[in-house]
PDB file of N, CA and C in Angstrom:
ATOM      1  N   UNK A   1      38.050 -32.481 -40.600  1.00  0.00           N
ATOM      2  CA  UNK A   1      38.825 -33.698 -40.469  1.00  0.00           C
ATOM      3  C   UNK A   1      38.174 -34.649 -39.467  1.00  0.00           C
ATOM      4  N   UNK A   2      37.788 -34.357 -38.532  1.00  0.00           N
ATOM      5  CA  UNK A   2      36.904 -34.696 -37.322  1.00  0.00           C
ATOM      6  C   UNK A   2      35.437 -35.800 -38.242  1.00  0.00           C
ATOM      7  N   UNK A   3      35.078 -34.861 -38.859  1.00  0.00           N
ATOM      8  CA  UNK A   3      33.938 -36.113 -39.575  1.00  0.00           C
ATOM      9  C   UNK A   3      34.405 -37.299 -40.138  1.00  0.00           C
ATOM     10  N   UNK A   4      35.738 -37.007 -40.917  1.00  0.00           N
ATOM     11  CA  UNK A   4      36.231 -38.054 -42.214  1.00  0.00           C
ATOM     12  C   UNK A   4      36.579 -39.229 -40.921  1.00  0.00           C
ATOM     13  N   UNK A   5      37.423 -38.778 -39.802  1.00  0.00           N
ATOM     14  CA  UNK A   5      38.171 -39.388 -39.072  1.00  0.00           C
ATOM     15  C   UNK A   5      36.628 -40.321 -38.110  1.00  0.00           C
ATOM     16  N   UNK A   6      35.547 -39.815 -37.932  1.00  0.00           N
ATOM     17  CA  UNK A   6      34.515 -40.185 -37.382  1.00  0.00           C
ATOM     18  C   UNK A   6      33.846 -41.403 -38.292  1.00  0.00           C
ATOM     19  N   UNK A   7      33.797 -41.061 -39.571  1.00  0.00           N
ATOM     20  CA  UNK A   7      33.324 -41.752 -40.570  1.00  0.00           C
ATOM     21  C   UNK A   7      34.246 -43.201 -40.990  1.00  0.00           C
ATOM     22  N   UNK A   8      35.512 -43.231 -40.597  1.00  0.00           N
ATOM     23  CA  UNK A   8      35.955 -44.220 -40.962  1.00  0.00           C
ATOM     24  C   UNK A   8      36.035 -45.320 -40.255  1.00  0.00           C
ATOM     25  N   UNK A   9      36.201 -44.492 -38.633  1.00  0.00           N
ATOM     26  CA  UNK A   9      36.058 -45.485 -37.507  1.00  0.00           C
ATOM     27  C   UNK A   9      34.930 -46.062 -37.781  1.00  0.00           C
ATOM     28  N   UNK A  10      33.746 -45.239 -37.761  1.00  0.00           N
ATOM     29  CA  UNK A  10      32.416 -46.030 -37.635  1.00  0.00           C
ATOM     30  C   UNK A  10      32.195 -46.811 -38.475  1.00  0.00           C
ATOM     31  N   UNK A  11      32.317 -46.811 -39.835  1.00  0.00           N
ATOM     32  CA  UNK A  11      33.021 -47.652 -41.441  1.00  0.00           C
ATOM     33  C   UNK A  11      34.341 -49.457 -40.726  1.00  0.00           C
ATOM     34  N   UNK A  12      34.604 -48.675 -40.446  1.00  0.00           N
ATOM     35  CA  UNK A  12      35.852 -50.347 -39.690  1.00  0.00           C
ATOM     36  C   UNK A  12      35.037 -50.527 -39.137  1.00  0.00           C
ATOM     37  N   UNK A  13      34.349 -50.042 -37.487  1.00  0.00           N
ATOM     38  CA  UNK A  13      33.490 -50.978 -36.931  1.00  0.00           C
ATOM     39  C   UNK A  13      32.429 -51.766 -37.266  1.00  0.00           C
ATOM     40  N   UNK A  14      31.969 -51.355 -38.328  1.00  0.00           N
ATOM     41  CA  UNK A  14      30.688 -51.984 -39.586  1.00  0.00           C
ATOM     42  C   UNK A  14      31.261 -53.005 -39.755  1.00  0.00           C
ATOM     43  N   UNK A  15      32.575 -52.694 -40.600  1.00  0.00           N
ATOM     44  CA  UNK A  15      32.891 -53.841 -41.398  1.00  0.00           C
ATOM     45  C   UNK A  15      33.511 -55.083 -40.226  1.00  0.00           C
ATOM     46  N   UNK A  16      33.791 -54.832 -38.820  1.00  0.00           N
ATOM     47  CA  UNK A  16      34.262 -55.655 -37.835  1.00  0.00           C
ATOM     48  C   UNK A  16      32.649 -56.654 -37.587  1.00  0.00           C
ATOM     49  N   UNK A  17      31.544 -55.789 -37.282  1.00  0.00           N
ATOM     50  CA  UNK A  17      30.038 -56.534 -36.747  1.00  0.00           C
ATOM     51  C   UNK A  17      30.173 -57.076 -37.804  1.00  0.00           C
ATOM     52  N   UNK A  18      29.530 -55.926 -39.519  1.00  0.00           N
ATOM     53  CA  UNK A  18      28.910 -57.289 -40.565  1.00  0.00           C
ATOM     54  C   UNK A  18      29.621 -57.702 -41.763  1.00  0.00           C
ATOM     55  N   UNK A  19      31.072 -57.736 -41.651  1.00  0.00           N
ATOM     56  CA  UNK A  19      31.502 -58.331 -42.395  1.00  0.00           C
ATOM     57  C   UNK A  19      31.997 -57.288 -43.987  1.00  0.00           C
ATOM     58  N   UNK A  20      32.984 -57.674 -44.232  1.00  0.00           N
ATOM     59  CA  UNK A  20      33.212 -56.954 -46.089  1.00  0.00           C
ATOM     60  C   UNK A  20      32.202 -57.281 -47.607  1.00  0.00           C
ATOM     61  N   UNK A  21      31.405 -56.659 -47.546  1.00  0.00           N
ATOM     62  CA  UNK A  21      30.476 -56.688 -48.798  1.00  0.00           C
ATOM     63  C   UNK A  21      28.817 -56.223 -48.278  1.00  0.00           C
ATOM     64  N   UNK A  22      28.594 -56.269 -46.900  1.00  0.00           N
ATOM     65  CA  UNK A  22      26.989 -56.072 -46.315  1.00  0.00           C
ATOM     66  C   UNK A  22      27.441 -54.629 -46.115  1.00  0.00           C
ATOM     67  N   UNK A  23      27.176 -53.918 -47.225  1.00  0.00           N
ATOM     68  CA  UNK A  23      27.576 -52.505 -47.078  1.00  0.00           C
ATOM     69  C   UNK A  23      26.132 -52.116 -46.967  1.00  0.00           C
ATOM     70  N   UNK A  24      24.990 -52.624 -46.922  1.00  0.00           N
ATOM     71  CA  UNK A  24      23.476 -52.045 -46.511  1.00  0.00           C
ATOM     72  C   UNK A  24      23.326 -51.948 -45.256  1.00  0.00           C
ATOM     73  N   UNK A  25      23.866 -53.113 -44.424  1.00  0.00           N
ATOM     74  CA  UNK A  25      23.738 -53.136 -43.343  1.00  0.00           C
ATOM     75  C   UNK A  25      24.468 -52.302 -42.202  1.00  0.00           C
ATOM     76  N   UNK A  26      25.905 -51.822 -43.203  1.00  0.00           N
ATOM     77  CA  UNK A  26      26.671 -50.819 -42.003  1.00  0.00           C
ATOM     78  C   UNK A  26      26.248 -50.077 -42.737  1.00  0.00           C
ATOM     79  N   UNK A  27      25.748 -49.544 -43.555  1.00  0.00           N
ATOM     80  CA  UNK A  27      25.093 -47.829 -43.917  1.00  0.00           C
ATOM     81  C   UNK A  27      24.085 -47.735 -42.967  1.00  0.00           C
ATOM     82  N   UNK A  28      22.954 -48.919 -42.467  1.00  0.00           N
ATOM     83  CA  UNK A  28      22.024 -48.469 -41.578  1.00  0.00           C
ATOM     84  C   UNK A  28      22.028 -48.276 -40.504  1.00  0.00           C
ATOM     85  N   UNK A  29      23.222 -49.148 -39.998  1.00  0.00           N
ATOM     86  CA  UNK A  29      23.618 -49.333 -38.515  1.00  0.00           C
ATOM     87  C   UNK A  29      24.652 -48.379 -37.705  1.00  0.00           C
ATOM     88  N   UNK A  30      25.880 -47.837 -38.874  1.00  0.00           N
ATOM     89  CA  UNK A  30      26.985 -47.802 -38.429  1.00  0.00           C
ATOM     90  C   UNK A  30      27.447 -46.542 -38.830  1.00  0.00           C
ATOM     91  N   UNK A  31      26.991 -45.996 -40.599  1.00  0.00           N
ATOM     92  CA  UNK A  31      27.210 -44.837 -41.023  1.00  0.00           C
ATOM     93  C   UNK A  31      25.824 -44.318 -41.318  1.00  0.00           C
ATOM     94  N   UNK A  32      24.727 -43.729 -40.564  1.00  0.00           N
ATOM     95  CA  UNK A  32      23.738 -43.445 -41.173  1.00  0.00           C
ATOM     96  C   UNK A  32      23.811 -42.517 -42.030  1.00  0.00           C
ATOM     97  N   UNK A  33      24.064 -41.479 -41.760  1.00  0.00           N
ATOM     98  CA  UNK A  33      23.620 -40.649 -43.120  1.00  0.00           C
ATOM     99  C   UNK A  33      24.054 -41.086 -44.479  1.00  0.00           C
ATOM    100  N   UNK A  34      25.325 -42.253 -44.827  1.00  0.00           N
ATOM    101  CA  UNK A  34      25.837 -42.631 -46.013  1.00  0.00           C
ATOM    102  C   UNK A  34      24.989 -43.727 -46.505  1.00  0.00           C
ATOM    103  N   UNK A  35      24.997 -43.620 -47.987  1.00  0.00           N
ATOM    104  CA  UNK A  35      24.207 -44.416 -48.384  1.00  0.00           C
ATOM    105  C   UNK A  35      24.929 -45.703 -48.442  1.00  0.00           C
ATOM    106  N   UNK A  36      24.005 -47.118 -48.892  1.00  0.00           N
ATOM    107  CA  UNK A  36      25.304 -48.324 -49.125  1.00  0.00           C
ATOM    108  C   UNK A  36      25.994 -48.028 -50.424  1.00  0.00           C
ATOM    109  N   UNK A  37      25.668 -47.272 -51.109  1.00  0.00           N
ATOM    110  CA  UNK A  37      26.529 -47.228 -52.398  1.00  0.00           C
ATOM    111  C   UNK A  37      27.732 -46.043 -51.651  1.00  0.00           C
ATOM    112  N   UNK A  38      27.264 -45.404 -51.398  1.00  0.00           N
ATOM    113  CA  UNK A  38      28.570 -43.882 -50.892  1.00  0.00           C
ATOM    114  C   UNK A  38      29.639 -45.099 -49.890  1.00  0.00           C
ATOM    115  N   UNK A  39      29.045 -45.992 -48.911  1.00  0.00           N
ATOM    116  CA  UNK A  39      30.029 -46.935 -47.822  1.00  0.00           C
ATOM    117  C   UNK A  39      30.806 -47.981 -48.630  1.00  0.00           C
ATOM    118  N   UNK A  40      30.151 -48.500 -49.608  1.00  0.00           N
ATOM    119  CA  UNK A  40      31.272 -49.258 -50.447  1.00  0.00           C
ATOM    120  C   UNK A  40      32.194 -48.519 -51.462  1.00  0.00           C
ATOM    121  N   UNK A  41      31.640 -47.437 -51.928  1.00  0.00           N
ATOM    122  CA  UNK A  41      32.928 -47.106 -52.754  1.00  0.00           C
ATOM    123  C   UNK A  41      33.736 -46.243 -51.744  1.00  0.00           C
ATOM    124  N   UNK A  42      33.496 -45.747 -50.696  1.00  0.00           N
ATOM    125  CA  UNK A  42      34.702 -44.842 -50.216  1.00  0.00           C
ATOM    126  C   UNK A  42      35.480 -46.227 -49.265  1.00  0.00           C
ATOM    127  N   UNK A  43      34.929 -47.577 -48.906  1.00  0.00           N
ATOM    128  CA  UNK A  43      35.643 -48.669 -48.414  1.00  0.00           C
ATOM    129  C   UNK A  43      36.743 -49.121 -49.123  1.00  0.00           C
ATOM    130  N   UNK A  44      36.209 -49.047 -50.542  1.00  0.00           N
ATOM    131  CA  UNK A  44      36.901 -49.685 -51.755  1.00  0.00           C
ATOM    132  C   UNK A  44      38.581 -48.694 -51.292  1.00  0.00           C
ATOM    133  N   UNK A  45      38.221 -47.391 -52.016  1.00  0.00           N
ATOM    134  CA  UNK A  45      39.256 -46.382 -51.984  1.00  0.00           C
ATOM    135  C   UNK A  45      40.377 -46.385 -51.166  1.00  0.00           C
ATOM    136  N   UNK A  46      39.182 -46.211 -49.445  1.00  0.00           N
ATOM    137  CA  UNK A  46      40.338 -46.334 -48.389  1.00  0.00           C
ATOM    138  C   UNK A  46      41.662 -47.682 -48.508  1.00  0.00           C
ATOM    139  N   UNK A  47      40.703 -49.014 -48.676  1.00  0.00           N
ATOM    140  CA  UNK A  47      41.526 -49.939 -48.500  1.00  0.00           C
ATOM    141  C   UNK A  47      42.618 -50.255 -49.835  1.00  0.00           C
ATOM    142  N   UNK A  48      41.982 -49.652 -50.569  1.00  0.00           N
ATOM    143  CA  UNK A  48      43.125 -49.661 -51.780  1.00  0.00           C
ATOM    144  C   UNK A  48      44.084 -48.744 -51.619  1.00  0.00           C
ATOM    145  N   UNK A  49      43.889 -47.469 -50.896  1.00  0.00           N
ATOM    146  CA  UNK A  49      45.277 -46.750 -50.246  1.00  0.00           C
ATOM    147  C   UNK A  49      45.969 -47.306 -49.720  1.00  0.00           C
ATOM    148  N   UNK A  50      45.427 -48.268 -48.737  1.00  0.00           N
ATOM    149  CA  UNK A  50      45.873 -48.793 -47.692  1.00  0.00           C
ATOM    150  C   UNK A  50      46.958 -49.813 -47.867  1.00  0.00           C
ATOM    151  N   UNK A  51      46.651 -50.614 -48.930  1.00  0.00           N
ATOM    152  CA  UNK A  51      47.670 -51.423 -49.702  1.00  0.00           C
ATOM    153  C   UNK A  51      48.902 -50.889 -50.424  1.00  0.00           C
ATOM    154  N   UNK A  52      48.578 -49.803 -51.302  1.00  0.00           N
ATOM    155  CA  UNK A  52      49.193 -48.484 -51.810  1.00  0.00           C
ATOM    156  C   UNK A  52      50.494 -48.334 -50.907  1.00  0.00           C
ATOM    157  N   UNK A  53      49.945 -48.083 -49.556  1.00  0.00           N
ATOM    158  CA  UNK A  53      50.377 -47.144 -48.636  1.00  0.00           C
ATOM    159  C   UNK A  53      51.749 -48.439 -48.406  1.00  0.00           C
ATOM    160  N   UNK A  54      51.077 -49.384 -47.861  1.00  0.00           N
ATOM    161  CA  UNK A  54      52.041 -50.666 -47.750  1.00  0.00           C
ATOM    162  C   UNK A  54      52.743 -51.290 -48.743  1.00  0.00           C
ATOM    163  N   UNK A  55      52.962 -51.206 -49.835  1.00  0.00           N
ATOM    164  CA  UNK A  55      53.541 -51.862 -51.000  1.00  0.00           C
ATOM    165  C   UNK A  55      54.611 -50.292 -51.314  1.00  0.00           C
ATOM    166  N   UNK A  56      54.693 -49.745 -51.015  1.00  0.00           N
ATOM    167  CA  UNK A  56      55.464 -48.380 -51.404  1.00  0.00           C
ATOM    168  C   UNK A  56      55.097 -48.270 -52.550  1.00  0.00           C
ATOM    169  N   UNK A  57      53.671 -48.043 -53.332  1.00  0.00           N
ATOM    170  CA  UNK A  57      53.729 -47.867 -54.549  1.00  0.00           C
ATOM    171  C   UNK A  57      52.913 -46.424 -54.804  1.00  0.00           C
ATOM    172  N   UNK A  58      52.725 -45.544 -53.674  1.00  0.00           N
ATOM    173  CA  UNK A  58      51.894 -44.181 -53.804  1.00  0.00           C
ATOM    174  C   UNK A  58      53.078 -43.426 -53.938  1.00  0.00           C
ATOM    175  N   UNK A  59      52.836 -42.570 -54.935  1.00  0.00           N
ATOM    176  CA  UNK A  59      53.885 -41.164 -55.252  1.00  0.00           C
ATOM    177  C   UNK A  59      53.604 -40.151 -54.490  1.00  0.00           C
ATOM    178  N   UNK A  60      54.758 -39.611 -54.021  1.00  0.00           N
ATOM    179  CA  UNK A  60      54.800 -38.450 -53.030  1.00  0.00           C
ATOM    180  C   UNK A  60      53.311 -37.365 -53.282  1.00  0.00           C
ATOM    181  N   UNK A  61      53.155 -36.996 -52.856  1.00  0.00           N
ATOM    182  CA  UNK A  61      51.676 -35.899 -53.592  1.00  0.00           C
ATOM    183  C   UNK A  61      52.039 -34.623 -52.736  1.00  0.00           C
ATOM    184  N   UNK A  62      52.025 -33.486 -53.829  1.00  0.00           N
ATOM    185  CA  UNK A  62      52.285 -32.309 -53.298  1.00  0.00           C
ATOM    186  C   UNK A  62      51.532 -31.761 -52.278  1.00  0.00           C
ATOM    187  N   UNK A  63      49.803 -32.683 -51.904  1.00  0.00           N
ATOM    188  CA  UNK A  63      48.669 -32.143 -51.097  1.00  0.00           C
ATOM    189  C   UNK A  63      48.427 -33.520 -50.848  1.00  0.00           C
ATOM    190  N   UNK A  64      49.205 -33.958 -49.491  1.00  0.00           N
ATOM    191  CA  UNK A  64      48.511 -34.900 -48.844  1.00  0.00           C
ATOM    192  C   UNK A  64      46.896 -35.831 -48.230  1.00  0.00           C
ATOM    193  N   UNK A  65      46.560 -36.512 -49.107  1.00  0.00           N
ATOM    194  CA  UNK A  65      45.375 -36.764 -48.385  1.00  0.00           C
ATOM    195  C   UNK A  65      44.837 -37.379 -47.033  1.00  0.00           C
ATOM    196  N   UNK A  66      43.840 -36.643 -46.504  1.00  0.00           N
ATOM    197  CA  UNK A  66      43.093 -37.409 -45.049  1.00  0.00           C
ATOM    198  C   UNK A  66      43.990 -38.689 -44.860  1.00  0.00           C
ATOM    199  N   UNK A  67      43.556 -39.574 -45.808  1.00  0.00           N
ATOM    200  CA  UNK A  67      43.619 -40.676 -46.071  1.00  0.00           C
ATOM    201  C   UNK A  67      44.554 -41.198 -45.724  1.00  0.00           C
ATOM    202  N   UNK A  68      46.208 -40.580 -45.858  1.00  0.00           N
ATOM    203  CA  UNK A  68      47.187 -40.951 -45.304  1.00  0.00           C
ATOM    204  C   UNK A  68      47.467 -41.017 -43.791  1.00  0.00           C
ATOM    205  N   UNK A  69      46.365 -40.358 -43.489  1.00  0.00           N
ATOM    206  CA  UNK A  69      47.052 -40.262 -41.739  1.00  0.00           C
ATOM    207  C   UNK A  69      46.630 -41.733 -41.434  1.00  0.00           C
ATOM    208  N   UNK A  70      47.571 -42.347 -40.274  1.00  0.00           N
ATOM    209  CA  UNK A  70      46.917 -43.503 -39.403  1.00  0.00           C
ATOM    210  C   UNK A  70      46.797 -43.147 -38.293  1.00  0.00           C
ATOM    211  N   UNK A  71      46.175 -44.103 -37.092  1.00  0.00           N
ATOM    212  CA  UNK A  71      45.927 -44.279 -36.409  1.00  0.00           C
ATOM    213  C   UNK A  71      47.690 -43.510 -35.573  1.00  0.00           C
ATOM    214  N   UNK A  72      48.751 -43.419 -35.604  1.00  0.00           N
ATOM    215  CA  UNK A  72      50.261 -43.340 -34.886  1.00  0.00           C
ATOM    216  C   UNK A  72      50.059 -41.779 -35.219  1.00  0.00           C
ATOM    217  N   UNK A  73      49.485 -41.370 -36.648  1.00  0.00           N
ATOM    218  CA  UNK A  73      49.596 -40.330 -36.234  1.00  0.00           C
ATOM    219  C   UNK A  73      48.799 -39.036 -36.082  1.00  0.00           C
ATOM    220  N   UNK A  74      48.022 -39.906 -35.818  1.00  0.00           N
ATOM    221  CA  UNK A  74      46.673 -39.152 -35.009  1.00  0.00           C
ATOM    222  C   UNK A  74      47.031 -39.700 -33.747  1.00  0.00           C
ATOM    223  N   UNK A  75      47.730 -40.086 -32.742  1.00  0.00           N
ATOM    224  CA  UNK A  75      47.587 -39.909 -31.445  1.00  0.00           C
ATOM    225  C   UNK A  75      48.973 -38.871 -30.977  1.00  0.00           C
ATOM    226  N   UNK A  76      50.001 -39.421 -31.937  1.00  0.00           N
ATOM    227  CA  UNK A  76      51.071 -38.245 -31.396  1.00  0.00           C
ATOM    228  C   UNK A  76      50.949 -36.563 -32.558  1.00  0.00           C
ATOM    229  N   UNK A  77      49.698 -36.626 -33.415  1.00  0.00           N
ATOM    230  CA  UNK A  77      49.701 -35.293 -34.162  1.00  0.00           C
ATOM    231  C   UNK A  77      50.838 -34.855 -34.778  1.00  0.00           C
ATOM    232  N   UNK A  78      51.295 -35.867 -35.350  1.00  0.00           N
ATOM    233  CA  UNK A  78      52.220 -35.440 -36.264  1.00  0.00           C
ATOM    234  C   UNK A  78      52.287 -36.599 -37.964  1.00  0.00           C
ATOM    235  N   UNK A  79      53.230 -36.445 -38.355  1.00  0.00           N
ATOM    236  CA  UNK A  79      53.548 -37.372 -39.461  1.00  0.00           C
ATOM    237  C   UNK A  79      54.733 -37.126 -39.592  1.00  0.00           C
ATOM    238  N   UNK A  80      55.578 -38.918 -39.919  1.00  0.00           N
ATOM    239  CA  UNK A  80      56.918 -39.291 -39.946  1.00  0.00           C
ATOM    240  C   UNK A  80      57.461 -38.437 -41.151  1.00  0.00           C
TER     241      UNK A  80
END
């Protein structure tokens, strides 16, 4: 969990320096080992959860993904 959670920060901070679409430039800078094709489609994914997540339109899932945790609950280690 530690990598995914490593990988995304460093993924937002990319996209904070170079912007949404210079996915070459945060693969070299920001996520090295990912390629720019692996940093835009797992960007795509996340942020389309992310909307998901906010529109109440994700169905309960019997096996929660990474993906759902935020930032609230990764500091108090839990989920609402």
């Amino acid at each position: 969990m530690a990598k995914r959670d490593s990988f995304n920060r460093r993924g937002t901070q990319g996209l904070d320096i170079y912007g949404n679409g210079d996915w070459r430039s945060i693969s070299r800078h920001c996520v090295i080992k990912r390629t720019a094709m692996q940093v835009a489609t797992h960007s795509q994914k996340y942020f389309k959860r992310i909307e998901a997540n906010k529109k109440g339109n994700r169905k309960a899932r019997a096996k929660p993904s990474i993906l759902d945790i935020n930032i609230v609950d990764a500091e108090f280690g839990g989920t609402y």
